[in-house]
C-alpha atoms as a PDB file:
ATOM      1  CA  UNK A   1      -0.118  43.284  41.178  1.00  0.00           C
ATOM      2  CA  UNK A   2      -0.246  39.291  40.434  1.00  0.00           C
ATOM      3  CA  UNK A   3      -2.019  39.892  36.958  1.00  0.00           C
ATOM      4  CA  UNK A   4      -1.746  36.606  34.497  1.00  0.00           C
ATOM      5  CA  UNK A   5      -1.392  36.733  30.891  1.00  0.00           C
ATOM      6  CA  UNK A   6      -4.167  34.699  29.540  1.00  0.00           C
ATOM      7  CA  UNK A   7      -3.297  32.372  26.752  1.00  0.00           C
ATOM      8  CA  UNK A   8      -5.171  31.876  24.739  1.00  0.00           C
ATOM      9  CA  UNK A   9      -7.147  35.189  25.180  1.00  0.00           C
ATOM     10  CA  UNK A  10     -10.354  34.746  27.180  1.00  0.00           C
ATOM     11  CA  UNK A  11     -11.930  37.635  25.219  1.00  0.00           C
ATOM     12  CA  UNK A  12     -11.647  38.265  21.879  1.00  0.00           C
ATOM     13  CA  UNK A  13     -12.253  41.647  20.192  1.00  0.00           C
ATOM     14  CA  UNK A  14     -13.220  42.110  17.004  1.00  0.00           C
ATOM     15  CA  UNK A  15     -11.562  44.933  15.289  1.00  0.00           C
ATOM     16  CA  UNK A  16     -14.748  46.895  15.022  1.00  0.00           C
ATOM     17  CA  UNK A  17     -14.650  46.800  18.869  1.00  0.00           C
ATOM     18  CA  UNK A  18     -10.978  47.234  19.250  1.00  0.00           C
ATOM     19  CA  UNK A  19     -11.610  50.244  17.374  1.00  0.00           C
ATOM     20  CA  UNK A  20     -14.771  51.322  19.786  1.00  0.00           C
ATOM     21  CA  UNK A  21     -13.018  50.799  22.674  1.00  0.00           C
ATOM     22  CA  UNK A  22      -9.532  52.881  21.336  1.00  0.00           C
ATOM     23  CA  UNK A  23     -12.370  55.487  20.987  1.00  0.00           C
ATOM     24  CA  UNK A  24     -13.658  55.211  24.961  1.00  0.00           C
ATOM     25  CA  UNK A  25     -10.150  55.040  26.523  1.00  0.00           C
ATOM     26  CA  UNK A  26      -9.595  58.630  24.685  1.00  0.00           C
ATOM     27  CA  UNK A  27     -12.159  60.403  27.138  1.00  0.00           C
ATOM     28  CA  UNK A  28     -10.711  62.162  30.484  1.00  0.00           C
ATOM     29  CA  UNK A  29     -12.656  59.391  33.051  1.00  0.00           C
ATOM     30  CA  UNK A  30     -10.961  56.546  31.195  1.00  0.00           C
ATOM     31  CA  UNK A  31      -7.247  57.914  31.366  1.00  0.00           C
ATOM     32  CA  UNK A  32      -5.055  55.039  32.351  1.00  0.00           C
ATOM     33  CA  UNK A  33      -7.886  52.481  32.822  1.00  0.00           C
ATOM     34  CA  UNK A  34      -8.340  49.471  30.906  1.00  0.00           C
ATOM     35  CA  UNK A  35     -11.272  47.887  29.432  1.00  0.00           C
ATOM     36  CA  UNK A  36     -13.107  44.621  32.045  1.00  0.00           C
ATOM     37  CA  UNK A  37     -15.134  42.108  30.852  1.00  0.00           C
ATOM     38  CA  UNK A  38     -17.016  39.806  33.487  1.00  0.00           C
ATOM     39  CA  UNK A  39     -20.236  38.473  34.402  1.00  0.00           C
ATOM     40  CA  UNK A  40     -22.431  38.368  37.473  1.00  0.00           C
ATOM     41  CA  UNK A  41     -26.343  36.896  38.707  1.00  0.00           C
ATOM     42  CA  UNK A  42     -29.019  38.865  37.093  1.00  0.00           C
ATOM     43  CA  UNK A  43     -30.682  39.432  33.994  1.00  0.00           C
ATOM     44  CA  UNK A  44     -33.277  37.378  32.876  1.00  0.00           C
ATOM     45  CA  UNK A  45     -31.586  34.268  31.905  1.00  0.00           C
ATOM     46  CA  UNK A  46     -29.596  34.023  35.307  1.00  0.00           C
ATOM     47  CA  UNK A  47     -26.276  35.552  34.708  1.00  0.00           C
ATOM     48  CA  UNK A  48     -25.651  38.742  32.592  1.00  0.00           C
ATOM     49  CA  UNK A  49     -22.761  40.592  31.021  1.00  0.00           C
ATOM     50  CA  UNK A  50     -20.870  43.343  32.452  1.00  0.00           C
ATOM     51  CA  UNK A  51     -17.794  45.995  31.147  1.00  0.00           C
ATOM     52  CA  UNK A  52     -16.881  48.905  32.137  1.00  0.00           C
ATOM     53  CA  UNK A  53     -13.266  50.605  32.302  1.00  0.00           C
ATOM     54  CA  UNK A  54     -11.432  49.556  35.402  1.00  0.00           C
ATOM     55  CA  UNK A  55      -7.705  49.690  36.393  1.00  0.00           C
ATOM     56  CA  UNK A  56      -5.940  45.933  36.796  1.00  0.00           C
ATOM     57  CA  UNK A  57      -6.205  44.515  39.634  1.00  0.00           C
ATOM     58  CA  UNK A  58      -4.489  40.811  41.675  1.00  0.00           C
ATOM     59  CA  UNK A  59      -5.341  37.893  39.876  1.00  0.00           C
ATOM     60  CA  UNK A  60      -6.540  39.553  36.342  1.00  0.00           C
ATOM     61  CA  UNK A  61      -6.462  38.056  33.676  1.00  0.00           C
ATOM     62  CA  UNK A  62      -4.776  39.924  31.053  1.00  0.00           C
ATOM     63  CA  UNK A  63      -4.666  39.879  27.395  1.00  0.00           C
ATOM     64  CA  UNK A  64      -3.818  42.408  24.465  1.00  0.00           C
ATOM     65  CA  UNK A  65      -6.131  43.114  21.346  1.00  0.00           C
ATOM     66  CA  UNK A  66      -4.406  45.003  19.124  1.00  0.00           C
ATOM     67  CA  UNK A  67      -3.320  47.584  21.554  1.00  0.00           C
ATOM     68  CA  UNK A  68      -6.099  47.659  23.372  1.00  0.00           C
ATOM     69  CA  UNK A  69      -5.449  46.045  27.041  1.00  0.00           C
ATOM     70  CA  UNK A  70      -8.316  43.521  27.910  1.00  0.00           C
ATOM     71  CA  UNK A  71      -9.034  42.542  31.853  1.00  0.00           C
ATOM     72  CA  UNK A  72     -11.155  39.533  32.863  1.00  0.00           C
ATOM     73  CA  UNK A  73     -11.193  38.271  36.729  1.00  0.00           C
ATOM     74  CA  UNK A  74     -10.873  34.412  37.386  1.00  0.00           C
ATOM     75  CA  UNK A  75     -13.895  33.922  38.213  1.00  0.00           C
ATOM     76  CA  UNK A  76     -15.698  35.675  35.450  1.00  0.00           C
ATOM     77  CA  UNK A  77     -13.199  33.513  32.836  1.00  0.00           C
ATOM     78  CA  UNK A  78     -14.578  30.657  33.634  1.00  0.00           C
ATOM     79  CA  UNK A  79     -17.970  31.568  31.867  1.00  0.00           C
ATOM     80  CA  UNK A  80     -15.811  33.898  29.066  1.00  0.00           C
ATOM     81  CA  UNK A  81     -13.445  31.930  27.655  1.00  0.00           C
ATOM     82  CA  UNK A  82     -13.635  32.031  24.316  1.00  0.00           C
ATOM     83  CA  UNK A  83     -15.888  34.993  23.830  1.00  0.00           C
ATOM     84  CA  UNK A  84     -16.060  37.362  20.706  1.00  0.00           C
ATOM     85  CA  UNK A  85     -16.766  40.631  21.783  1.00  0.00           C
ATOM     86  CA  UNK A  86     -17.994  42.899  18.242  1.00  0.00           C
ATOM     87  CA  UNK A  87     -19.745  46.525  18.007  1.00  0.00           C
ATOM     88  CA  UNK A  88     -22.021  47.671  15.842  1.00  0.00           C
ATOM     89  CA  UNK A  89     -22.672  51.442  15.394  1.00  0.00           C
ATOM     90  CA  UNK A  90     -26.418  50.863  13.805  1.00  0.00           C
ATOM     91  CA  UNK A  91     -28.859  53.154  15.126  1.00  0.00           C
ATOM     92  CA  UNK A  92     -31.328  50.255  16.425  1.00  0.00           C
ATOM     93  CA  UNK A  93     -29.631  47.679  18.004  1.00  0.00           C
ATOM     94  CA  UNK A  94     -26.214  48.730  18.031  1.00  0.00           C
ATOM     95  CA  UNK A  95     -23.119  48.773  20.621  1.00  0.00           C
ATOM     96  CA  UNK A  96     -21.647  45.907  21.655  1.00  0.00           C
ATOM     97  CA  UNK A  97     -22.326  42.655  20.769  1.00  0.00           C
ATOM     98  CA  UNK A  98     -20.774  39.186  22.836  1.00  0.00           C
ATOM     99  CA  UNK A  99     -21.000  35.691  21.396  1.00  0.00           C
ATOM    100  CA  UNK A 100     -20.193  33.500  23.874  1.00  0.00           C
ATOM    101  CA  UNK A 101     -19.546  29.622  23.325  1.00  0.00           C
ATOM    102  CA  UNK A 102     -20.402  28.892  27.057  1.00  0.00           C
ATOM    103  CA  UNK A 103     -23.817  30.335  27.044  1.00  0.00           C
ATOM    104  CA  UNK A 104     -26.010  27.586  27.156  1.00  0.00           C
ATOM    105  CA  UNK A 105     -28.928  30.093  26.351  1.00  0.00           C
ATOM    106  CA  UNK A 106     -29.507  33.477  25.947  1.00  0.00           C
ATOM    107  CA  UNK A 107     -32.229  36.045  26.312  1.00  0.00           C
ATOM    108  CA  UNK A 108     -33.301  37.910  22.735  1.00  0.00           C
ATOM    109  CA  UNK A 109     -31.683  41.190  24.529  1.00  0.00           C
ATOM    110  CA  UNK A 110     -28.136  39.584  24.344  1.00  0.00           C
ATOM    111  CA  UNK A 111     -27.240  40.985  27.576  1.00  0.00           C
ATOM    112  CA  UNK A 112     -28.038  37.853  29.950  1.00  0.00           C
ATOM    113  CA  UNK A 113     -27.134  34.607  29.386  1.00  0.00           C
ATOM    114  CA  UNK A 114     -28.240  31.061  30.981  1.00  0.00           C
ATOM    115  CA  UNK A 115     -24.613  29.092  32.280  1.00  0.00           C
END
């Protein structure tokens, strides 16, 4: 594995979603994996948001949050960088939230964003 440390962080994590995500890796299907952050075409605003729990792979780019072990491919940085990733446990319109300073828009869902 050819991982990179990213520095500064390309994703941020709020401690409300460091804590979230501490919660997630507990379960039996995350065991070992790590939470990944990236982006691909869809949603309604052209690009849209994407994480799930993934082992690391070449050419990640790797960062800590308070324990919590962050992946982000290169490609997928170059639309992150910078990114605050929060959660919110409210019963309408909670989970995760991302604020991200690249967006140039964003569609009132929060899970798309226009590059």
């Amino acid at each position: 594995m050819n991982a990179t440390v990213a520095s500064p962080k390309v994703v941020n994590l709020t401690p409300r979603a460091v804590e979230e995500v501490r919660s997630l890796l507990t379960l039996a299907e995350n065991a070992g994996k790590h939470m990944r952050f990236y982006v691909e075409q869809g949603g309604c605003s052209g690009m849209q948001y994407g994480m799930i729990f993934d082992e690391s792979r070449a050419d990640d780019l790797v960062a800590d949050n308070d324990g919590v072990t962050v992946l982000v491919d290169a490609i997928s940085a170059d639309f992150l960088r910078g990114t605050v990733v929060d959660f919110s446990d409210e019963l309408t319109g909670g989970g995760f939230k991302i604020t991200n300073p690249n967006a140039k828009q964003s569609c009132g869902c929060g899970k798309s964003f226009e590059a």
